[in-house]
PDB file of N, CA and C in Angstrom:
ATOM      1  N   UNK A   1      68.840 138.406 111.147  1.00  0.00           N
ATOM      2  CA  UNK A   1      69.673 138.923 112.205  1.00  0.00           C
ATOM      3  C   UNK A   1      71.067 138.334 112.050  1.00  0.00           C
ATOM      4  N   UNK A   2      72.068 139.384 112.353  1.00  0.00           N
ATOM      5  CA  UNK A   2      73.457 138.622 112.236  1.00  0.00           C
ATOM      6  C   UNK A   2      73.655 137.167 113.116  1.00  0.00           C
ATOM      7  N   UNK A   3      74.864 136.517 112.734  1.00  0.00           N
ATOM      8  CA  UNK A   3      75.365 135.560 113.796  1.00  0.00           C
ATOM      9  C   UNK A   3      75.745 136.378 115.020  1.00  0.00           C
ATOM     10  N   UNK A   4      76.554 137.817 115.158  1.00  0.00           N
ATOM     11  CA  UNK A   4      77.535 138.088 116.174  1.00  0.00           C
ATOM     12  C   UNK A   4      78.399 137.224 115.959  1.00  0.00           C
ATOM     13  N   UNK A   5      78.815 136.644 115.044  1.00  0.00           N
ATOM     14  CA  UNK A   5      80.056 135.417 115.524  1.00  0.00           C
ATOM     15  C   UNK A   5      80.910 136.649 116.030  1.00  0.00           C
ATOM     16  N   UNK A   6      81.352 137.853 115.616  1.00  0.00           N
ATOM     17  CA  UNK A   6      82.548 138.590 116.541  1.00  0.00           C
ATOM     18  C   UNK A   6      82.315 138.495 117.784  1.00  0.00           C
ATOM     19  N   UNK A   7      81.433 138.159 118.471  1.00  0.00           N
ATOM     20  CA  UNK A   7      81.078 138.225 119.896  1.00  0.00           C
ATOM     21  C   UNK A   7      81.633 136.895 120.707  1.00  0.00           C
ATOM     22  N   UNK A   8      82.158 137.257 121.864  1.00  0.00           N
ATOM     23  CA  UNK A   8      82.466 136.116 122.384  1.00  0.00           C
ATOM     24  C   UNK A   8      81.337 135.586 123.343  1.00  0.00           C
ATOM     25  N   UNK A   9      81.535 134.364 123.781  1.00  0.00           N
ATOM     26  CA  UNK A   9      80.700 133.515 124.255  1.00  0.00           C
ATOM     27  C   UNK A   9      79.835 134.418 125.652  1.00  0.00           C
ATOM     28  N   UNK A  10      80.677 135.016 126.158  1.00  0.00           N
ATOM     29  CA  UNK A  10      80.474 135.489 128.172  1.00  0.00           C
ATOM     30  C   UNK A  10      79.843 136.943 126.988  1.00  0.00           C
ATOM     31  N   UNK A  11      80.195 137.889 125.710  1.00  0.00           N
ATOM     32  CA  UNK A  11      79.635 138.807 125.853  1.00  0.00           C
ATOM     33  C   UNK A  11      78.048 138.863 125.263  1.00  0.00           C
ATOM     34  N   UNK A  12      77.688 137.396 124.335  1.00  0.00           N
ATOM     35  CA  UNK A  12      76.607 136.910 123.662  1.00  0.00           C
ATOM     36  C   UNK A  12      75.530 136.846 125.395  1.00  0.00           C
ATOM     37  N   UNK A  13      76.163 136.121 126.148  1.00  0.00           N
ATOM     38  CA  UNK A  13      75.593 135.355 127.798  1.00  0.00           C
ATOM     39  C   UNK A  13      75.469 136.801 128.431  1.00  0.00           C
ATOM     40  N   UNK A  14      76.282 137.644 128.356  1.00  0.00           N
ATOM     41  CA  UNK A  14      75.877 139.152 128.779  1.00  0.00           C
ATOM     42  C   UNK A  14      74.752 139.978 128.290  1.00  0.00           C
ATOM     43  N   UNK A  15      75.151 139.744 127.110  1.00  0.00           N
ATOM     44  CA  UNK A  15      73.718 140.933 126.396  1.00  0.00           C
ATOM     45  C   UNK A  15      72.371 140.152 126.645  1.00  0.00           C
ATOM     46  N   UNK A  16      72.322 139.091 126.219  1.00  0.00           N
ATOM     47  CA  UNK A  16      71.046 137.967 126.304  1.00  0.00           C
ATOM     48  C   UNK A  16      70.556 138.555 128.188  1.00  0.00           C
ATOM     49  N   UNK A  17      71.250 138.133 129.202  1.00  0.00           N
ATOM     50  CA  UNK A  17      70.662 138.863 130.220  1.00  0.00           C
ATOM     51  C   UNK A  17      70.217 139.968 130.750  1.00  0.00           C
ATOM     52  N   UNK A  18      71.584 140.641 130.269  1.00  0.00           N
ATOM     53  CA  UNK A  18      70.822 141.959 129.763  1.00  0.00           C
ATOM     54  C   UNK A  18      69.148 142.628 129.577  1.00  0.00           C
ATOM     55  N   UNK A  19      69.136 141.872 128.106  1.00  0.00           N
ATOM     56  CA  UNK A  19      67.922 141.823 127.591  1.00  0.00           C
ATOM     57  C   UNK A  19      66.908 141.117 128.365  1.00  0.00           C
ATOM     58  N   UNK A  20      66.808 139.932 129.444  1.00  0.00           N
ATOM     59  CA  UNK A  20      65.900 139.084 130.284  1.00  0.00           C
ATOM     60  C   UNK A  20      65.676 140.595 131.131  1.00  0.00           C
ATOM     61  N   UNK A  21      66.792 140.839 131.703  1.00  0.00           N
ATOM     62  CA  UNK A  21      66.575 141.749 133.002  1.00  0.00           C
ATOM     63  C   UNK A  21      65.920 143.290 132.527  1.00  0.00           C
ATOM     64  N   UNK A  22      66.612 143.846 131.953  1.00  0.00           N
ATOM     65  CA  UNK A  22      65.869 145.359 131.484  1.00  0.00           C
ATOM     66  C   UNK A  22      64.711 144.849 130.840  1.00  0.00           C
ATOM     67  N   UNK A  23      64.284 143.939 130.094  1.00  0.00           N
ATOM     68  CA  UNK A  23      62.945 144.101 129.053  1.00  0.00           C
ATOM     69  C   UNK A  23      62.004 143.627 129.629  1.00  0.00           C
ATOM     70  N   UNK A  24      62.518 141.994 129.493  1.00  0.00           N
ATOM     71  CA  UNK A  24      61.518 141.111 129.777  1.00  0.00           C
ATOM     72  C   UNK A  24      61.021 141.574 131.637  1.00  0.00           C
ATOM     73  N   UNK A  25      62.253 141.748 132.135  1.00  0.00           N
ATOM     74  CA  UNK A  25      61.456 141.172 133.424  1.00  0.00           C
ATOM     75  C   UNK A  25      61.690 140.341 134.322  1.00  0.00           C
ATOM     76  N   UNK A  26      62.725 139.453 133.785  1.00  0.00           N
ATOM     77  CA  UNK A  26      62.924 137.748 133.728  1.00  0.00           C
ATOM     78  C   UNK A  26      63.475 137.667 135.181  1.00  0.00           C
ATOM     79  N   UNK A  27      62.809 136.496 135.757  1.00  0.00           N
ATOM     80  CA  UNK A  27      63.600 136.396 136.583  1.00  0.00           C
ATOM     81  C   UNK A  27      64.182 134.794 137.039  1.00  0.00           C
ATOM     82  N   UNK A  28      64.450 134.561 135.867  1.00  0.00           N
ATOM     83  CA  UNK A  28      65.279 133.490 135.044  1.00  0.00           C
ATOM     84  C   UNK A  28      66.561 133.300 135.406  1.00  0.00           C
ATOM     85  N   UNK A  29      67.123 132.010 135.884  1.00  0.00           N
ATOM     86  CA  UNK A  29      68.519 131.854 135.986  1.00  0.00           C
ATOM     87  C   UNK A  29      69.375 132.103 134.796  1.00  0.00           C
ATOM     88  N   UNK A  30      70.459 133.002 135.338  1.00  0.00           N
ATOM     89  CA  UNK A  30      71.406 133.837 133.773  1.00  0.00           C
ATOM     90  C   UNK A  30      71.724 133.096 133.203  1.00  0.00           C
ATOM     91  N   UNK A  31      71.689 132.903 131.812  1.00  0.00           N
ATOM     92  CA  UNK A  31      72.239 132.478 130.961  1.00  0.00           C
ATOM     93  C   UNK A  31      73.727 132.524 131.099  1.00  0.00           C
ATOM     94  N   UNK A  32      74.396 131.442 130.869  1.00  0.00           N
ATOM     95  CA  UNK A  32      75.991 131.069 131.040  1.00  0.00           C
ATOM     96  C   UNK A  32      77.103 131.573 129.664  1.00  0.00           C
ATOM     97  N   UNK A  33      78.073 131.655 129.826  1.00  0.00           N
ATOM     98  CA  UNK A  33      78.882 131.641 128.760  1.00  0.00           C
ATOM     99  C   UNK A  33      79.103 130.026 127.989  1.00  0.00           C
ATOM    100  N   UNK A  34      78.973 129.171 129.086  1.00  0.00           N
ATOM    101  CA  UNK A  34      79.131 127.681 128.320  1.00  0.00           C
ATOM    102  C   UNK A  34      77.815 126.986 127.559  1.00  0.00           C
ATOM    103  N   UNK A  35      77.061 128.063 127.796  1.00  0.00           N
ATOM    104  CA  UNK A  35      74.972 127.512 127.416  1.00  0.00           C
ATOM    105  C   UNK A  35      75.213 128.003 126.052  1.00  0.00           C
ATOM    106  N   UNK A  36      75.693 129.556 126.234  1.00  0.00           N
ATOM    107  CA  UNK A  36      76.029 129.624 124.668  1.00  0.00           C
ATOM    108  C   UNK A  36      76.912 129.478 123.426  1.00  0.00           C
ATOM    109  N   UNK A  37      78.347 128.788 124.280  1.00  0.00           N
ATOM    110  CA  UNK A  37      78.975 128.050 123.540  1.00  0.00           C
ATOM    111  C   UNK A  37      78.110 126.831 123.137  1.00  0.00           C
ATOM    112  N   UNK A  38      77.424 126.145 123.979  1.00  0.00           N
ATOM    113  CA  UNK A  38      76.697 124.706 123.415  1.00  0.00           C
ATOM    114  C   UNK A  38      75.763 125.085 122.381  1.00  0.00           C
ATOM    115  N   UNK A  39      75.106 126.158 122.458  1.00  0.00           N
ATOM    116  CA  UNK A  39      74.221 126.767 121.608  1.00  0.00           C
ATOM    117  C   UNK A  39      74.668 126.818 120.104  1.00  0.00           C
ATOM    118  N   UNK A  40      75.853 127.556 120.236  1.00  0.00           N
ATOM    119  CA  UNK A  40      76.778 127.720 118.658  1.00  0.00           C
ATOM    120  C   UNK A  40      76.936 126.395 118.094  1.00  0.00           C
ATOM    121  N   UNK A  41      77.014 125.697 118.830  1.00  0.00           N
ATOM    122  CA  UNK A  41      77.919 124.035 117.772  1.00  0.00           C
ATOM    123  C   UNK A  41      76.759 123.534 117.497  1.00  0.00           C
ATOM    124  N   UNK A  42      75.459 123.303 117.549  1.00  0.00           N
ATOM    125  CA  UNK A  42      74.606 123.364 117.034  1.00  0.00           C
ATOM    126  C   UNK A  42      74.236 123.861 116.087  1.00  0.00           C
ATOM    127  N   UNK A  43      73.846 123.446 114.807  1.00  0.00           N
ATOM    128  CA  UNK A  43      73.526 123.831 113.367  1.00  0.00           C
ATOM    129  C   UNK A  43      71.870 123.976 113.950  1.00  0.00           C
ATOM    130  N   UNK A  44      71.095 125.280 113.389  1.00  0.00           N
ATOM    131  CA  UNK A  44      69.773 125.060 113.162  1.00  0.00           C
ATOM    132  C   UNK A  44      69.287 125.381 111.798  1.00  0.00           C
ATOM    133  N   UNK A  45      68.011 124.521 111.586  1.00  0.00           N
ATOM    134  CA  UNK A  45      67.470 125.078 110.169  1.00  0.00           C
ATOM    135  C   UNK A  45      66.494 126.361 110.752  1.00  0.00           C
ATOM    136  N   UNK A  46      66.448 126.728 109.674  1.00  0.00           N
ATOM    137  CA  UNK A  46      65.295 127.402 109.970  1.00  0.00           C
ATOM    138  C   UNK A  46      64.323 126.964 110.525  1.00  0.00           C
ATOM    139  N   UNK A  47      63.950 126.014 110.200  1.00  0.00           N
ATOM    140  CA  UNK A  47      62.506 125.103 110.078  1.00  0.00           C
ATOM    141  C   UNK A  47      62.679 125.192 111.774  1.00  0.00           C
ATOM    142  N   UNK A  48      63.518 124.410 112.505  1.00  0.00           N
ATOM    143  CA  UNK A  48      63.826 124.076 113.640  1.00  0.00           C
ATOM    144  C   UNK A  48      63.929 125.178 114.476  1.00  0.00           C
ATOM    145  N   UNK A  49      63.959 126.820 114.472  1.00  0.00           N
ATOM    146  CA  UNK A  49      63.782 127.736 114.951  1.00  0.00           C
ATOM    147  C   UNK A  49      62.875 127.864 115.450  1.00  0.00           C
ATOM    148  N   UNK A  50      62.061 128.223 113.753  1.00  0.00           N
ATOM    149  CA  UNK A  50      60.858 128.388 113.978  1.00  0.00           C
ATOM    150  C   UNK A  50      59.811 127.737 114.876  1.00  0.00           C
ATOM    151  N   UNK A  51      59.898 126.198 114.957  1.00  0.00           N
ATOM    152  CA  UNK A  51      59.224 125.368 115.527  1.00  0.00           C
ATOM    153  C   UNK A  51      59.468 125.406 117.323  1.00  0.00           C
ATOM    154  N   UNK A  52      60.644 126.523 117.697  1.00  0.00           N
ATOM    155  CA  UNK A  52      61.216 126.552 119.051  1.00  0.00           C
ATOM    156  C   UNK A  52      60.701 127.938 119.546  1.00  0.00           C
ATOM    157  N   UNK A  53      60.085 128.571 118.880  1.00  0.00           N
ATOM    158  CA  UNK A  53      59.188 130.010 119.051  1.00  0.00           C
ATOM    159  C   UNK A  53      57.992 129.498 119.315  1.00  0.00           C
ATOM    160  N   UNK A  54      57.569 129.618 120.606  1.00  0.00           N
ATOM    161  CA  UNK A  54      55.702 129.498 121.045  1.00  0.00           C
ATOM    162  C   UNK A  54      55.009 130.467 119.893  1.00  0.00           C
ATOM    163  N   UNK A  55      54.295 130.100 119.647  1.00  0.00           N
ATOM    164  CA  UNK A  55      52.972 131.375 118.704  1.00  0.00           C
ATOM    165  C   UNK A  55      52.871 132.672 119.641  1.00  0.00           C
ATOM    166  N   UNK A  56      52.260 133.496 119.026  1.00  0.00           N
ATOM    167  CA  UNK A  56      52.172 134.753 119.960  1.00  0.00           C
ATOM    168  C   UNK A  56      50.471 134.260 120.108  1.00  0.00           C
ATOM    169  N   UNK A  57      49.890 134.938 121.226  1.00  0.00           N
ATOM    170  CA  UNK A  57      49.050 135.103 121.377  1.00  0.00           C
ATOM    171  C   UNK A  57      48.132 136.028 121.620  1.00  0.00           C
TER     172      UNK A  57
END
């Protein structure tokens, strides 16, 4: 999947709710524009993704 790096921070925090509210369901406090700036400066490996995904069941 791309980065979106063209995307700015509030429109990454937009779509992501977006996606909670139409799909999931969620009724989850919105994701911020500054959650996903903190998100970006963070390097992940793969490895470390992966390990942040529950299994499906």
């Amino acid at each position: 999947m791309p980065p979106f790096r063209q995307l700015k921070d509030q429109e990454v925090a937009d779509l992501l709710n977006h996606v909670l509210t139409a799909f999931a369901k969620s009724k989850a406090k919105p994701i911020a524009a500054a959650e996903v700036k903190a998100q970006r400066a963070r390097a992940f490996s793969p490895q470390e993704v992966l390990r942040s995904r529950p299994p499906v069941k």
